[in-house]
N, C-alpha and C. Protein backbone atom coordinates (compact mmCIF):
# COMPACT_ATOMS: atom_id res chain seq x y z
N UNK A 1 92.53 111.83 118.45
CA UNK A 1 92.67 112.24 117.06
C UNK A 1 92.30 111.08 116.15
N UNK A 2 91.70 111.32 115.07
CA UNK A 2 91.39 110.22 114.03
C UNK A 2 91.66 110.73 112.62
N UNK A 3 92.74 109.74 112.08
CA UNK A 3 93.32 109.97 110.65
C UNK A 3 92.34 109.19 109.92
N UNK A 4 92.41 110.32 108.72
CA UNK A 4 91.19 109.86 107.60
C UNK A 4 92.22 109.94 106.61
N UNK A 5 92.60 108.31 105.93
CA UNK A 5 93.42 108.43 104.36
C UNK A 5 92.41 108.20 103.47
N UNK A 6 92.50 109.35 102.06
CA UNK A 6 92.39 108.88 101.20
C UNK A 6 93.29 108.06 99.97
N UNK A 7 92.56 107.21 99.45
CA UNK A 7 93.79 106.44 98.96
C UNK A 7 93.62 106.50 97.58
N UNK A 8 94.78 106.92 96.28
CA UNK A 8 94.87 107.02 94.99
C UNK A 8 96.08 107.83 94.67
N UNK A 9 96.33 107.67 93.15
CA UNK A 9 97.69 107.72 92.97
C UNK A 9 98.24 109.59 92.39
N UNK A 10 99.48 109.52 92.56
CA UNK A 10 99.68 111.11 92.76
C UNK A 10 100.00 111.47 91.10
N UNK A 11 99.83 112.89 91.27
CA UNK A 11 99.91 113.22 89.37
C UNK A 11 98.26 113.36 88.83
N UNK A 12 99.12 114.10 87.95
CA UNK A 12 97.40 114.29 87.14
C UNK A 12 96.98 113.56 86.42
N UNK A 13 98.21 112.70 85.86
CA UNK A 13 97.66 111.60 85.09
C UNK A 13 96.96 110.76 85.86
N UNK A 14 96.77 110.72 87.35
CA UNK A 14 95.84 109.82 87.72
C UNK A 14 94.59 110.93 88.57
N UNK A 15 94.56 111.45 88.20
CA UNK A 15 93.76 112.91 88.80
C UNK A 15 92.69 112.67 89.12
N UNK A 16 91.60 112.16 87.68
CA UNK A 16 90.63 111.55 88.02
C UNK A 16 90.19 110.48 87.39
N UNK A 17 91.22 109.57 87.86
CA UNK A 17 90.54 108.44 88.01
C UNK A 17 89.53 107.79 88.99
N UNK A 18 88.92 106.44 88.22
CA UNK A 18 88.19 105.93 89.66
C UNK A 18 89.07 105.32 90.98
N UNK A 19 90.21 104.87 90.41
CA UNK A 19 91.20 104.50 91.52
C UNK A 19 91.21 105.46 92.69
N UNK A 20 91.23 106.93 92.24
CA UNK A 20 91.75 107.73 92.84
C UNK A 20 90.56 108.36 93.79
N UNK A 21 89.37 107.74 94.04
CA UNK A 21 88.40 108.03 95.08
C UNK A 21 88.48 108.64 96.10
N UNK A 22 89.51 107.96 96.49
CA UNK A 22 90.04 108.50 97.99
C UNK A 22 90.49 110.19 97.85
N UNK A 23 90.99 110.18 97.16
CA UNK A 23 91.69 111.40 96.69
C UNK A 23 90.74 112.52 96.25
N UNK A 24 89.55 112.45 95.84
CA UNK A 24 88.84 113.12 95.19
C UNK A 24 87.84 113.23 96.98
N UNK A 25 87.65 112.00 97.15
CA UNK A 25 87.06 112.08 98.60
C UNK A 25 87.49 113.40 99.73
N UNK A 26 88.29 113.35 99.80
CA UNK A 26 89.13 114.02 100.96
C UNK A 26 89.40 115.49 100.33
N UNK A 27 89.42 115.75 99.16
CA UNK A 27 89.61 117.09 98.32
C UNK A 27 87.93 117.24 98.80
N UNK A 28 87.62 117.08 98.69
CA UNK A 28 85.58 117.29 99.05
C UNK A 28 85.78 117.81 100.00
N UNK A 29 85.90 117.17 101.07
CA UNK A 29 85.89 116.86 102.68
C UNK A 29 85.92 118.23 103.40
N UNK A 30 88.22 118.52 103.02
CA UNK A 30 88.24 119.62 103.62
C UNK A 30 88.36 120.92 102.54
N UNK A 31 87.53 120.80 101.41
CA UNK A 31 88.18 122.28 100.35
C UNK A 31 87.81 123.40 101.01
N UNK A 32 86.47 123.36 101.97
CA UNK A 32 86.17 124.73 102.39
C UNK A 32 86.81 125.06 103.72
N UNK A 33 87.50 124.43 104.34
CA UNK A 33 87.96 124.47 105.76
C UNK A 33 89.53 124.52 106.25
N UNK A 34 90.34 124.08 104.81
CA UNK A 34 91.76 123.45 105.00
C UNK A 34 92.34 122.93 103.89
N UNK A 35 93.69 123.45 103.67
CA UNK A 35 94.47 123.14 102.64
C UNK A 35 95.69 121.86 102.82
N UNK A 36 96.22 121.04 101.83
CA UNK A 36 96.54 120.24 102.20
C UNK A 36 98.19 121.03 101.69
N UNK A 37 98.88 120.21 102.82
CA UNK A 37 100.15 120.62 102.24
C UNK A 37 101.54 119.18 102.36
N UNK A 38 102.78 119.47 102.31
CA UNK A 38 103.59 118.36 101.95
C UNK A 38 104.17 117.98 102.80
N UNK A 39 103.90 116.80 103.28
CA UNK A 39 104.85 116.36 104.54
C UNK A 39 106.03 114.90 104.29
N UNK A 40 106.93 115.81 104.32
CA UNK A 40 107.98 114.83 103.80
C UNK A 40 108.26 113.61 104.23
N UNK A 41 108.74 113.38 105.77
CA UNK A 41 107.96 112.34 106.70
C UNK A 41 107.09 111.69 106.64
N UNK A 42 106.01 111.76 106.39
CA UNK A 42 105.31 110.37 105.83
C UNK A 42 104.97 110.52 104.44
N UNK A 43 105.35 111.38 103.56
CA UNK A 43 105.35 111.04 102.17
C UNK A 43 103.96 111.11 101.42
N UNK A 44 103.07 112.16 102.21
CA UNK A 44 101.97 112.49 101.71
C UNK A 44 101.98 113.92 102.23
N UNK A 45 100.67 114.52 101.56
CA UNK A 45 100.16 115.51 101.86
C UNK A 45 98.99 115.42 103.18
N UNK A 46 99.03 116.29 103.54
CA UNK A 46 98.06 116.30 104.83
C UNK A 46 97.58 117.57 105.52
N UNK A 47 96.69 117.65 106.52
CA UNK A 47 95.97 118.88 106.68
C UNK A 47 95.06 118.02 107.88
N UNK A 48 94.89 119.10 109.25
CA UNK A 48 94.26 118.69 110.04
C UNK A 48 92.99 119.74 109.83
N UNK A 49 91.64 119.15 110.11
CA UNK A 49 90.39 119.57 110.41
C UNK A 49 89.98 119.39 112.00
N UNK A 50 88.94 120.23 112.05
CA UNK A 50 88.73 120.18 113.52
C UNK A 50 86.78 119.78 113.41
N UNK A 51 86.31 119.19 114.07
CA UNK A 51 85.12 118.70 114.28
C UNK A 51 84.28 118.71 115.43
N UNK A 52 83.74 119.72 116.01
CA UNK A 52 83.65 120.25 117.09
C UNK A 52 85.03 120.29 118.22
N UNK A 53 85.09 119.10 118.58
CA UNK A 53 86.12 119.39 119.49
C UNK A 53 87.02 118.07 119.10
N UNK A 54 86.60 117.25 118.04
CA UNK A 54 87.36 116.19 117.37
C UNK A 54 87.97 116.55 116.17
N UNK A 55 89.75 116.62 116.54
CA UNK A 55 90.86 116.83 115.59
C UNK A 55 91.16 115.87 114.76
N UNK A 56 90.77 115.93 113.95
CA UNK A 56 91.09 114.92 112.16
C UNK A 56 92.31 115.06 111.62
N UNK A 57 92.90 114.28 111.07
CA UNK A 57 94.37 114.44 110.90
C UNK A 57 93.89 113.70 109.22
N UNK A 58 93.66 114.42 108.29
CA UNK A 58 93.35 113.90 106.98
C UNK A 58 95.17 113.91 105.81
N UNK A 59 94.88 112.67 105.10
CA UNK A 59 96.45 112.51 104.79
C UNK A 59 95.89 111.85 102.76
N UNK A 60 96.85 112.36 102.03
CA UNK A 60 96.90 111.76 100.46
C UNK A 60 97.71 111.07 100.60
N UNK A 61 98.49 109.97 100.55
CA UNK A 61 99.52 109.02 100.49
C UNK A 61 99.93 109.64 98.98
N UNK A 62 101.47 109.95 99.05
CA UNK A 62 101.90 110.36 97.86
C UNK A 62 103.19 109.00 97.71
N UNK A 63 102.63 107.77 98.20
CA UNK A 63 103.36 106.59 97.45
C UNK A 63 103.44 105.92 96.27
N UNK A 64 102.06 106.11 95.94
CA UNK A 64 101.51 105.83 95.05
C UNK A 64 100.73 104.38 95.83
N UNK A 65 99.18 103.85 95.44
CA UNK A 65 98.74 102.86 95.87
C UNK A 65 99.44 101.92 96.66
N UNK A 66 100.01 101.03 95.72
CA UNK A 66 100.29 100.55 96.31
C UNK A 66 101.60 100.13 97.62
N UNK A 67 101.75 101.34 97.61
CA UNK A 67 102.28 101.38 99.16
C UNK A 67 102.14 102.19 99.90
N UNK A 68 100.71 102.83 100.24
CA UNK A 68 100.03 103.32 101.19
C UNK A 68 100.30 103.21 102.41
N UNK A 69 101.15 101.60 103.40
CA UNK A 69 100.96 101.11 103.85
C UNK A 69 101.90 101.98 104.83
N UNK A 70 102.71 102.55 104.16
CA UNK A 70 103.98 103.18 103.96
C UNK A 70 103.85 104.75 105.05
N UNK A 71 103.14 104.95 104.03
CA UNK A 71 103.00 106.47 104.90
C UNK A 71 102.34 106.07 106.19
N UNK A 72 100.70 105.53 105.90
CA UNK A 72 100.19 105.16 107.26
C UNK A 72 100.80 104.74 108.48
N UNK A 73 101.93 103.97 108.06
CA UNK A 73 102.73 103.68 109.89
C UNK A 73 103.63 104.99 109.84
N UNK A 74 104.03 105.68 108.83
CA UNK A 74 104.61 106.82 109.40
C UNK A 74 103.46 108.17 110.18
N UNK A 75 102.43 107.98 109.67
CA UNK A 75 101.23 108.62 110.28
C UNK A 75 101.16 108.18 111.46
N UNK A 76 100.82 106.54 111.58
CA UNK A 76 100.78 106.13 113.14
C UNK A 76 101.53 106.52 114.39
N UNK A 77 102.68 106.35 113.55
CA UNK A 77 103.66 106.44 114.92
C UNK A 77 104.02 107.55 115.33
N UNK A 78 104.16 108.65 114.50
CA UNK A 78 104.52 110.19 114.39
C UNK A 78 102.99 111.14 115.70
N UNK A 79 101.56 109.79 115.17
CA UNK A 79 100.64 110.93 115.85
C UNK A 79 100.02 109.91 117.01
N UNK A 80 101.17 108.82 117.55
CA UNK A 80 100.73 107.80 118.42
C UNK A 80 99.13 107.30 118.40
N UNK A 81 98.39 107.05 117.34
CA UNK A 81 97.60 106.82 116.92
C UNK A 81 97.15 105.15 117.17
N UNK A 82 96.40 104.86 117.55
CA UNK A 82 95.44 103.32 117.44
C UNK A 82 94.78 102.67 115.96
N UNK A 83 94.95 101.65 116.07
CA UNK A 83 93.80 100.89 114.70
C UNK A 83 92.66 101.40 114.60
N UNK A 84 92.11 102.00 116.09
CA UNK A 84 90.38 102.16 115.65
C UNK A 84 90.54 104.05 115.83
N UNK A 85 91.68 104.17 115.28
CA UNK A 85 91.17 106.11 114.97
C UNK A 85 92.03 106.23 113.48
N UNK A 86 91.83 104.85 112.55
CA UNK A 86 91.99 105.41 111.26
C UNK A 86 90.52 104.71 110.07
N UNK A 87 90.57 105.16 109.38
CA UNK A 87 89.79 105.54 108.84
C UNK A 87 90.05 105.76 107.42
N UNK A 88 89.86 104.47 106.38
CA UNK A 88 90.61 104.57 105.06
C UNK A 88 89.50 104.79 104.19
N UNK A 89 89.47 105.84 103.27
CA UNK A 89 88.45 105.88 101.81
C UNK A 89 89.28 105.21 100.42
N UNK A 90 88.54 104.58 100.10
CA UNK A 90 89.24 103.52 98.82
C UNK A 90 88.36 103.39 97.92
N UNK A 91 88.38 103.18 96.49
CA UNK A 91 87.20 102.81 95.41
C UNK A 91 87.21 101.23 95.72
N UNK A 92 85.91 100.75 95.29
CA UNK A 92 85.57 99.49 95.53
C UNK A 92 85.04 98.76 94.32
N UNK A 93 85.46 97.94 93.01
CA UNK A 93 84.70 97.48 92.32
C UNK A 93 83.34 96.85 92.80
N UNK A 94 83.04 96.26 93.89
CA UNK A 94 82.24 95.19 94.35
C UNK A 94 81.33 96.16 94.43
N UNK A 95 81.38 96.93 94.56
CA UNK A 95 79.77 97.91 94.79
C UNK A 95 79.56 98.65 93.73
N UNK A 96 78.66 99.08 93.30
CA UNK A 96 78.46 99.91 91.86
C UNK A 96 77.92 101.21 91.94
N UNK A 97 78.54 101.96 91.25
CA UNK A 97 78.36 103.46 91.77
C UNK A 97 77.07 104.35 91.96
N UNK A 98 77.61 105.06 92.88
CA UNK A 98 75.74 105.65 94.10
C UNK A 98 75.84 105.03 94.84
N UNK A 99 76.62 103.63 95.31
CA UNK A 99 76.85 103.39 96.44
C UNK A 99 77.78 103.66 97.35
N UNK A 100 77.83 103.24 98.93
CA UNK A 100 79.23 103.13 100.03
C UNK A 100 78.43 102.05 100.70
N UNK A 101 79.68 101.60 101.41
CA UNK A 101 79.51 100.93 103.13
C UNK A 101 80.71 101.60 103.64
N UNK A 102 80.18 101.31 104.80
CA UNK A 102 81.38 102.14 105.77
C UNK A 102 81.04 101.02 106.95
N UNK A 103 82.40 99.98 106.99
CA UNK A 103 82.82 99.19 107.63
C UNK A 103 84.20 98.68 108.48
N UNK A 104 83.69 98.16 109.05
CA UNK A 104 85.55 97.64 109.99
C UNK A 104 85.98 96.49 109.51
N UNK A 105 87.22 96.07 108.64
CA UNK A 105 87.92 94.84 108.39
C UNK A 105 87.47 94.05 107.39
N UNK A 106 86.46 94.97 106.83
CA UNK A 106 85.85 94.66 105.36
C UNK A 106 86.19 95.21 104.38
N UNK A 107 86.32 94.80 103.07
CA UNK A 107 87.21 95.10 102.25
C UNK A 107 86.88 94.57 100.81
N UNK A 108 87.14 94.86 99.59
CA UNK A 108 86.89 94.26 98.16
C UNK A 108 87.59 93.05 98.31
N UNK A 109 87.30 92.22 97.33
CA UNK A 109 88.18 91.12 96.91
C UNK A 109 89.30 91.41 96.96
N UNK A 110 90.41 92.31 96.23
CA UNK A 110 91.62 92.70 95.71
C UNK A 110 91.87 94.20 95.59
N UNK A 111 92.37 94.73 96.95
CA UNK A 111 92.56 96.27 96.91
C UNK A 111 94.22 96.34 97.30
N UNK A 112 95.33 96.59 96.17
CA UNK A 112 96.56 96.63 96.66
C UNK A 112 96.93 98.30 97.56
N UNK A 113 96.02 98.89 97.68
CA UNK A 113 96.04 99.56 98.68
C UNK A 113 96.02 98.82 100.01
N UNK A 114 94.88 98.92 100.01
CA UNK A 114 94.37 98.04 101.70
C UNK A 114 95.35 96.95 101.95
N UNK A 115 95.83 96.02 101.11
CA UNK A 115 96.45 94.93 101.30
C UNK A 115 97.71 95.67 102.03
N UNK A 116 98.28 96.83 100.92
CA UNK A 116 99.90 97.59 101.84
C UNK A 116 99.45 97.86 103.42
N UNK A 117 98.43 98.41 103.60
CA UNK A 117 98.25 99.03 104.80
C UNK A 117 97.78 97.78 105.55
N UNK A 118 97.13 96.61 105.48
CA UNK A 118 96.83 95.71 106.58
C UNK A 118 98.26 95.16 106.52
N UNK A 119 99.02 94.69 105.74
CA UNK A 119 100.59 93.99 105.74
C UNK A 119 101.37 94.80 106.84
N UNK A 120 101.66 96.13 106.52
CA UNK A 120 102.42 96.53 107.35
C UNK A 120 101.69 97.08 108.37
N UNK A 121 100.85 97.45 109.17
CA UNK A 121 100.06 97.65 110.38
C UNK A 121 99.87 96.13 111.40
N UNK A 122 99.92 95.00 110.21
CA UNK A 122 99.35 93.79 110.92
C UNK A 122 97.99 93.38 111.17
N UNK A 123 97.68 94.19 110.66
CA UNK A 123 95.80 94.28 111.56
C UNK A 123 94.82 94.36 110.39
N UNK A 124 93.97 94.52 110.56
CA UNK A 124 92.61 94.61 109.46
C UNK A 124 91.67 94.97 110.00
N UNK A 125 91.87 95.45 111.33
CA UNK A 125 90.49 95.81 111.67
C UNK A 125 90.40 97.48 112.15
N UNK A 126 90.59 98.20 111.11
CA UNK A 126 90.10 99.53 110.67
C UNK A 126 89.11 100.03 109.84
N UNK A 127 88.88 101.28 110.19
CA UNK A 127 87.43 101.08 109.13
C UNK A 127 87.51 102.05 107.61
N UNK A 128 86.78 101.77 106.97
CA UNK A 128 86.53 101.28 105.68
C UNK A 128 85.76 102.21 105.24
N UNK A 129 85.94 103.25 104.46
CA UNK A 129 84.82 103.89 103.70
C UNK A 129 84.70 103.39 102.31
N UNK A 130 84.44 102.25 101.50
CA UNK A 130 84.25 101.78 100.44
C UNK A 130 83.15 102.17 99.34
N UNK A 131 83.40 102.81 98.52
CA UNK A 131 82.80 103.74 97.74
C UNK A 131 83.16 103.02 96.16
N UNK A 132 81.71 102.62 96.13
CA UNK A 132 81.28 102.15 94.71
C UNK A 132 81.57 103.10 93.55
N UNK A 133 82.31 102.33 92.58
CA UNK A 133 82.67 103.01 91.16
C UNK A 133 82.22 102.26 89.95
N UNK A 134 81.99 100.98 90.66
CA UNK A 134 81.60 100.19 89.21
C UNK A 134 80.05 100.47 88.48
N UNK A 135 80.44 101.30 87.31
CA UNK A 135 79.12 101.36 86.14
C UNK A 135 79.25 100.52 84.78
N UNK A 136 79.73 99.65 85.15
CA UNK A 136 80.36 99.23 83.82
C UNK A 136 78.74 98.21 83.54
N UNK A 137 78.31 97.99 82.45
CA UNK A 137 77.14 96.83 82.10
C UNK A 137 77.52 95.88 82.48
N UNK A 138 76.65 95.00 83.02
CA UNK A 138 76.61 93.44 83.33
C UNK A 138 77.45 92.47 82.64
N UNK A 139 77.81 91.49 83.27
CA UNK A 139 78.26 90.69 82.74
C UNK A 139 77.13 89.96 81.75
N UNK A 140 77.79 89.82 80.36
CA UNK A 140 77.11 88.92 79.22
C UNK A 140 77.93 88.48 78.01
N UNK A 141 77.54 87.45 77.65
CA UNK A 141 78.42 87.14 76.62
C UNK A 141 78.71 88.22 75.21
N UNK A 142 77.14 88.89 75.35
CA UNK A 142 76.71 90.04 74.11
C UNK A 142 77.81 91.22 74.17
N UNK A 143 78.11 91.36 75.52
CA UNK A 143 78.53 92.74 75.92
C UNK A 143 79.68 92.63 76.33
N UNK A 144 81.27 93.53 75.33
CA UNK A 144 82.02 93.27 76.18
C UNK A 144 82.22 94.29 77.80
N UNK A 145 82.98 93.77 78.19
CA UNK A 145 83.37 94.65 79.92
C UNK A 145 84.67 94.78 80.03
N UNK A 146 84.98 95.71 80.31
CA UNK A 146 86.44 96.42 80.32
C UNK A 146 86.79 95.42 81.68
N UNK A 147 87.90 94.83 81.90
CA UNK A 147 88.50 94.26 83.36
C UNK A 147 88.81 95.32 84.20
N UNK A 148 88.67 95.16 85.25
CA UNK A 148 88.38 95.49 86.81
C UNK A 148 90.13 96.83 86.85
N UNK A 149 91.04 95.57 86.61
CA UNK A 149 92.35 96.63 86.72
C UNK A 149 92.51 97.80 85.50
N UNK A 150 91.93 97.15 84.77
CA UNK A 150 92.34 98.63 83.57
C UNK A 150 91.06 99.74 83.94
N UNK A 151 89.79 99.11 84.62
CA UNK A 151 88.65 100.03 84.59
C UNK A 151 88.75 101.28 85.66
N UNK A 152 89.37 100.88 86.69
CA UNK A 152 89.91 101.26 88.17
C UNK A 152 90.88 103.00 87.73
N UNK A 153 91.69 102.37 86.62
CA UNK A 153 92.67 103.36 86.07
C UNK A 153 91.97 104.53 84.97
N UNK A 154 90.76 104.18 84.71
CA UNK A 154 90.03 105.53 83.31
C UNK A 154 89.36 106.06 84.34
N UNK A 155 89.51 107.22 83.43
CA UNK A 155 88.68 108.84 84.16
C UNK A 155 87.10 108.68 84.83
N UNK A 156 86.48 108.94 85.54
CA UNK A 156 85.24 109.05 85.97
C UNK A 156 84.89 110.48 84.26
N UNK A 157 83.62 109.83 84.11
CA UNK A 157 82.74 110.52 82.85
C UNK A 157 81.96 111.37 83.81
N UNK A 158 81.92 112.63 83.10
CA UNK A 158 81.14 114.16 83.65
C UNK A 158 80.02 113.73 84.60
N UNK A 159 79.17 112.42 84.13
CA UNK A 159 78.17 112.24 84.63
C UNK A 159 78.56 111.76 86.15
N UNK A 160 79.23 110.62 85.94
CA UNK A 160 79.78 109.98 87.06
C UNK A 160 80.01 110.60 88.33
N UNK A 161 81.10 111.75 87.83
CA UNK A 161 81.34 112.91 88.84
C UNK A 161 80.76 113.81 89.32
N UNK A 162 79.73 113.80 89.00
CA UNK A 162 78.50 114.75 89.24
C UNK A 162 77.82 113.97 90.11
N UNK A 163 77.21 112.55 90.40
CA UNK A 163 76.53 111.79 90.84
C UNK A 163 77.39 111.77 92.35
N UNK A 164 79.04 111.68 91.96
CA UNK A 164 79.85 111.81 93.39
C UNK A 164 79.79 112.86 93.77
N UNK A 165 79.34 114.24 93.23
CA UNK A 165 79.81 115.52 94.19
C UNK A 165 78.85 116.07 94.54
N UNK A 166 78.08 115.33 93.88
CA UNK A 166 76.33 116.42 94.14
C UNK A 166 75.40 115.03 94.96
N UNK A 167 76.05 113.67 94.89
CA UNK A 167 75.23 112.61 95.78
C UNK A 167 75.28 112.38 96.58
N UNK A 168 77.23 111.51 96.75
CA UNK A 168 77.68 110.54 97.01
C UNK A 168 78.26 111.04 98.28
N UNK A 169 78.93 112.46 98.11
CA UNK A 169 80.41 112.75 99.19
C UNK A 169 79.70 113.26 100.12
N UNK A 170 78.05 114.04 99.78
CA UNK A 170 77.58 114.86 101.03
C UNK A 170 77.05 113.61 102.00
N UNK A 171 76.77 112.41 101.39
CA UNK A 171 76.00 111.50 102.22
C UNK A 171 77.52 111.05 103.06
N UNK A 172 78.48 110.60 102.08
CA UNK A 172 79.68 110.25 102.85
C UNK A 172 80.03 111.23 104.27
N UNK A 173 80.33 112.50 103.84
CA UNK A 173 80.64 113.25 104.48
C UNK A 173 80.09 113.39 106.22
N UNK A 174 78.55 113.38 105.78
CA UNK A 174 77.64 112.88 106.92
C UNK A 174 77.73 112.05 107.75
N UNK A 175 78.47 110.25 107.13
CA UNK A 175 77.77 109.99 107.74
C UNK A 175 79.59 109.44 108.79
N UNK A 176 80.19 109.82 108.08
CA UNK A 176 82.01 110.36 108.96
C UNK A 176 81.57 111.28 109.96
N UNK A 177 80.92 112.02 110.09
CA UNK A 177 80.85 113.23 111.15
C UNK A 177 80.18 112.85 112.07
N UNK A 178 78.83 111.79 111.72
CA UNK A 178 78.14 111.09 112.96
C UNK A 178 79.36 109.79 113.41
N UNK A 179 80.00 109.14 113.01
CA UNK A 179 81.11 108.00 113.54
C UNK A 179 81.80 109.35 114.13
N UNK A 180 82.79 109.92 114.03
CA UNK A 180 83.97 110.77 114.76
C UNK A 180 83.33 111.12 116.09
N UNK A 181 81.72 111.84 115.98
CA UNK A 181 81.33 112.72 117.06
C UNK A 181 81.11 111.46 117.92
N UNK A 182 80.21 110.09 117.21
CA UNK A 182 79.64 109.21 118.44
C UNK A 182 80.63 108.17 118.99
């Protein structure tokens, strides 16, 4: 089995944010296949998918960010699960949006998500769906730039979200289904 978290914060006030990637990720994933529902025990919502013959155990952390770390070992231990069958989606300032990497033990500068979940797991070497949000203009003295923590927290603009649902999630989606199957 391989758990796929998305990671962002619960409520509508954070609905759509860019923080909330993960969240918007995984609403993509399974909307046509599977509904998510409330699991009190690890304190998220969750919903298993099936992938030919590979069972996905997809989870919302309803901790709020930053203590993701939280539910995930209650995920772990509940579905006797390993480091290398999870599988975290997170927004990433460091990349700028239209982009991903999808990596193991790689990570932004400063994700208090990821940080909860490597603290309490111990480990860092899980993999990484890191999904670019930053559109903000260049750094210049001319131009101001909104900072990283307040930018993380405003809504994705019509355009934005369009670029993720009609670009970003089918390539994502893809390229999760070739890792699970190979």
């Amino acid at each position: 089995m391989k758990l796929i978290v998305g990671l962002g914060n619960p409520g509508e006030k954070y609905k759509n944010n860019r923080h909330n990637i993960g969240f918007l990720f995984v609403d993509f994933l399974v909307k046509d296949v599977s509904m998510f529902k409330d699991d009190k025990y690890s304190e998220s919502q969750i919903t298993k998918i099936i992938n030919n013959k590979d069972e996905i155990l997809v989870a919302k952390p309803m901790t709020f960010m930053n203590k993701s770390g939280i539910t995930v070992k209650k995920l772990f231990i509940n579905n006797k699960l390993k480091i290398e069958d999870l599988i975290v989606i997170h927004d990433d300032l460091d990349i700028p949006l239209g982009k991903f990497h999808v990596q193991v033990g790689v990570g932004p500068q400063l994700h208090n998500g990821l940080e909860s979940i490597e603290q309490i797991l111990k480990n860092k070497e899980f993999t990484r769906v890191r999904i670019g949000v930053d559109a903000r203009p260049p750094r210049s003295e001319n131009v101001y730039r909104v900072d990283g923590e307040t930018y993380v927290l405003e809504d994705f603009t019509p355009e934005e979200k369009n670029i993720l649902e009609k670009e970003m999630f089918p390539k994502i989606k893809e390229r999760l289904i070739d890792l699970i199957s190979n």
